[in-house]
Protein backbone atom coordinates (compact mmCIF):
# COMPACT_ATOMS: atom_id res chain seq x y z
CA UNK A 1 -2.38 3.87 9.58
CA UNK A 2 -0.47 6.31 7.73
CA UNK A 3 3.15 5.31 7.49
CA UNK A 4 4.94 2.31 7.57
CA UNK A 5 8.73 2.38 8.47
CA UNK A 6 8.77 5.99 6.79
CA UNK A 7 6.40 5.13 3.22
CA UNK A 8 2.99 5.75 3.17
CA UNK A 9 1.43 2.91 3.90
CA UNK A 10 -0.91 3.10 0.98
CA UNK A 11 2.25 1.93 -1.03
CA UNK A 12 2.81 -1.06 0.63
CA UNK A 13 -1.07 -2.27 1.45
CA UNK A 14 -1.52 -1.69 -2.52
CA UNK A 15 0.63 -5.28 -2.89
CA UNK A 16 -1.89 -7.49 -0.82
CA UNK A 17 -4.76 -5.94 -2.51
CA UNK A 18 -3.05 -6.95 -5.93
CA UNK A 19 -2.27 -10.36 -4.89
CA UNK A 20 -5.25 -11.24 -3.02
CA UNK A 21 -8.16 -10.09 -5.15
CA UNK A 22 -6.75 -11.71 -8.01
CA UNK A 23 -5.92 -15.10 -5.61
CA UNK A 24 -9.03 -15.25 -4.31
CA UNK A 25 -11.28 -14.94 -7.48
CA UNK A 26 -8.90 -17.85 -9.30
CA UNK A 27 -9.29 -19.96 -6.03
CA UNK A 28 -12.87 -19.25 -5.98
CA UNK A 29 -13.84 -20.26 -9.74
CA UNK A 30 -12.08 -23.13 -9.12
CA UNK A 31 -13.60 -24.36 -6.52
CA UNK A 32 -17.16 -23.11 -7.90
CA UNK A 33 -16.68 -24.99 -10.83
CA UNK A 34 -15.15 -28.03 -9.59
CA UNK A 35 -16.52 -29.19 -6.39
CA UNK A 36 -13.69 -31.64 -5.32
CA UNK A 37 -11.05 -28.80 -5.62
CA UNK A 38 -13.42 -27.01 -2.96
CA UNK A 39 -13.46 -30.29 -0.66
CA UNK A 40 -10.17 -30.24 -0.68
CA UNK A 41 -9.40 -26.62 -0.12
CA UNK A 42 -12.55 -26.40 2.92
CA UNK A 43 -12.58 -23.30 5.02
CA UNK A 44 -9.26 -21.61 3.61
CA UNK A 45 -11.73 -20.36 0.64
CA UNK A 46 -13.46 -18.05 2.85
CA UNK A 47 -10.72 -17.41 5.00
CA UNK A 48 -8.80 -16.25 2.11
CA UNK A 49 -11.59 -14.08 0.60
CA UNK A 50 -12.16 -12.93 4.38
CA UNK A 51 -8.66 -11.42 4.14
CA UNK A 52 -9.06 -9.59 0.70
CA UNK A 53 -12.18 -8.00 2.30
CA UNK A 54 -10.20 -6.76 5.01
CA UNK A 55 -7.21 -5.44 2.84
CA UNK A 56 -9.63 -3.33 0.44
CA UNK A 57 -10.54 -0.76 3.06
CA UNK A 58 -7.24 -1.06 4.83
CA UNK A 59 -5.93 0.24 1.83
CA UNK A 60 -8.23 2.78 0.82
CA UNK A 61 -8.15 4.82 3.78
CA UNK A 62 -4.34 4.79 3.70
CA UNK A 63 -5.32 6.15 -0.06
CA UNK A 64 -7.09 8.62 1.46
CA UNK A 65 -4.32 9.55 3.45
CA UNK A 66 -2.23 9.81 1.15
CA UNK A 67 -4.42 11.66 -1.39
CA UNK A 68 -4.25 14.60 1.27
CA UNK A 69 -0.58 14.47 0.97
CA UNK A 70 0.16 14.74 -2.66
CA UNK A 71 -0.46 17.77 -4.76
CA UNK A 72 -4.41 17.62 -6.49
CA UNK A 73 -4.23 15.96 -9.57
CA UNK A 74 -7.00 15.01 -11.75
CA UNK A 75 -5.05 11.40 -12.00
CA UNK A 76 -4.82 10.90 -8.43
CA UNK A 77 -8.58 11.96 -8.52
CA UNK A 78 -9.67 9.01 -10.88
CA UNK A 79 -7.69 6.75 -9.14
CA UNK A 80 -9.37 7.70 -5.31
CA UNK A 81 -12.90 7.51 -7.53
CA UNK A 82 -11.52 4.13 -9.12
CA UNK A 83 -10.14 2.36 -5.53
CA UNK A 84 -13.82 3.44 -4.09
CA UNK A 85 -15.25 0.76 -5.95
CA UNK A 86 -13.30 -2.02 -4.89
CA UNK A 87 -15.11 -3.09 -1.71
CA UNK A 88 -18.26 -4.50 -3.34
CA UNK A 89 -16.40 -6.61 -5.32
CA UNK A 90 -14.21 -7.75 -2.61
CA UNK A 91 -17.70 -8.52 -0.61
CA UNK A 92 -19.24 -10.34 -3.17
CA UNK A 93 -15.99 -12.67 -3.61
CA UNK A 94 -16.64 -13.36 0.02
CA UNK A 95 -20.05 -13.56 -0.04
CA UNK A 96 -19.57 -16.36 -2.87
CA UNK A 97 -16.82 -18.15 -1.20
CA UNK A 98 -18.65 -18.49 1.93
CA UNK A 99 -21.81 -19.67 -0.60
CA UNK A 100 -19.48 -22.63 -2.06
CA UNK A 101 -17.68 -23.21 1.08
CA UNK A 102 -21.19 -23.56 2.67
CA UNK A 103 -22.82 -26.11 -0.24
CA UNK A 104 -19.58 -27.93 -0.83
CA UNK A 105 -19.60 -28.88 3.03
CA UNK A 106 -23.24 -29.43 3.12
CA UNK A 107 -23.08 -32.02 0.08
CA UNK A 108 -19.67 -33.77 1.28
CA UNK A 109 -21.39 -36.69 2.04
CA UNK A 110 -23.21 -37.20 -0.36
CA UNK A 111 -22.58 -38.80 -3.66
CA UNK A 112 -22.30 -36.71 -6.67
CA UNK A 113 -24.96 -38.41 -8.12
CA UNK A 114 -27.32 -38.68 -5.20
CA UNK A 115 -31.18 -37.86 -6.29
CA UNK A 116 -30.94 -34.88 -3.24
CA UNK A 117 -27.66 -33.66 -3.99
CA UNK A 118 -29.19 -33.42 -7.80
CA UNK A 119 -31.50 -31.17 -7.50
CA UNK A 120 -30.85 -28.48 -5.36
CA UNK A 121 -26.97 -28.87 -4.67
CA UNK A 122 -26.90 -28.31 -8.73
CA UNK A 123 -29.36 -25.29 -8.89
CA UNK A 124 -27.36 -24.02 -6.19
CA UNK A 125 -23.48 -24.70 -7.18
CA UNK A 126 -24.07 -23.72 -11.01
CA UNK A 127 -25.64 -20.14 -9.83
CA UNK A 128 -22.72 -19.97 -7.53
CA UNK A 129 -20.40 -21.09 -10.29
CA UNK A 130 -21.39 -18.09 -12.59
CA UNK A 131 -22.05 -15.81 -10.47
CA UNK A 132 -18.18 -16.63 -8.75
CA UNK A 133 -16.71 -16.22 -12.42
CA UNK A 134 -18.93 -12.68 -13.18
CA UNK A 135 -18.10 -11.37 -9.57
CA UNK A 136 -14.22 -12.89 -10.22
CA UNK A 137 -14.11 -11.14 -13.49
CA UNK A 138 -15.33 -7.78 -12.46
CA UNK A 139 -13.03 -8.08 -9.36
CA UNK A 140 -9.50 -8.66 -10.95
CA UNK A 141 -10.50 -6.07 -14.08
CA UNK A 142 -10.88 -3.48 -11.49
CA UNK A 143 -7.88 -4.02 -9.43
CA UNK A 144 -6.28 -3.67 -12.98
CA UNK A 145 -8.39 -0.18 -13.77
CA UNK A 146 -7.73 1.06 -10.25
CA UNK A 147 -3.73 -0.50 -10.54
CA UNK A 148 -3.25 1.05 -13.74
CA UNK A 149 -4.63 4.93 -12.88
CA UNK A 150 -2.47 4.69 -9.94
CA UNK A 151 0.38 3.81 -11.87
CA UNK A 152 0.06 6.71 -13.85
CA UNK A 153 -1.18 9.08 -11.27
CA UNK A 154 2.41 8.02 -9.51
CA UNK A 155 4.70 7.93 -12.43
CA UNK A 156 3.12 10.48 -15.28
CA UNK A 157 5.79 13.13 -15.16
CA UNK A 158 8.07 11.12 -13.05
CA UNK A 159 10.65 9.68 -15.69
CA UNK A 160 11.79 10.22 -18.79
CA UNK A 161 11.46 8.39 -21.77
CA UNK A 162 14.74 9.02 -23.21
CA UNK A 163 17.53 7.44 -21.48
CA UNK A 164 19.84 9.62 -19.15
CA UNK A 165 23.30 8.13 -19.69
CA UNK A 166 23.60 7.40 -15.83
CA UNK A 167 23.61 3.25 -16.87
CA UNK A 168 25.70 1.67 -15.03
């Protein structure tokens, strides 16, 4: 997909990547961390992640697209290196959500304090827990890195700092 009712489409995907990612890794270390919030929010964890994995290379070949549309620019360049590195991060959100989605269902029954539930529900949700807020972390700093070099890739020599007198 190239354009979308005449923008690139790059533009537009760029918004659910920014919203999801960010979405998703909040949803996901709070439901890692707190295993009632992820009884209560059940499958829509992974579903959720499931559609941030799908946006990342939705958008990036639209990227790509688009890089081949704008003049070469050693901005644009860092931010096509920058947006390459977004799908393992998207991945491992899902990967985790599915992992707490998984052990919160297979410990519903039980009681928080059974003696099976103890030992290797615990091992299991605390390595899930920090490895959801590492893996959250690194997600949402990149979609700032790769947000950010776009931003300026766009908008370096598109504006002036000064005001033009055309307010209004």
């Amino acid at each position: 997909m190239s354009l979308v009712n005449g923008l690139p489409a790059h533009v537009l995907f760029v918004h659910f990547v920014v919203v999801l990612i960010p979405l998703t890794a909040l949803a996901l270390v709070v439901s890692s961390v707190w295993p009632r919030v992820a009884r209560r929010v059940g499958v829509l964890l992974p579903m959720l992640a499931f559609a941030s994995l799908v946006t990342v290379p939705l958008t990036t070949q639209a990227g790509e697209w688009l890089e081949r549309h704008v003049d070469s620019d050693p901005l644009v360049r860092r931010h096509t290196e920058l947006g390459d590195g977004l799908l393992p991060w998207a991945a491992g959100l899902f990967v985790l959500a599915a992992v707490v989605w998984w052990t919160t269902r297979r410990t519903a029954g039980q009681p928080d304090g059974a003696p099976g539930a103890v030992r290797g529900g615990a091992l299991v949700r605390i390595a899930a827990a920090v490895l959801s807020v590492v893996v959250s972390v690194g997600a949402v700093v990149d979609v700032y890195r790769i947000g950010d070099s776009g931003a300026k890739a766009a908008w370096h020599d598109s504006f002036s700092q000064k005001a033009t007198g055309h307010d209004g």
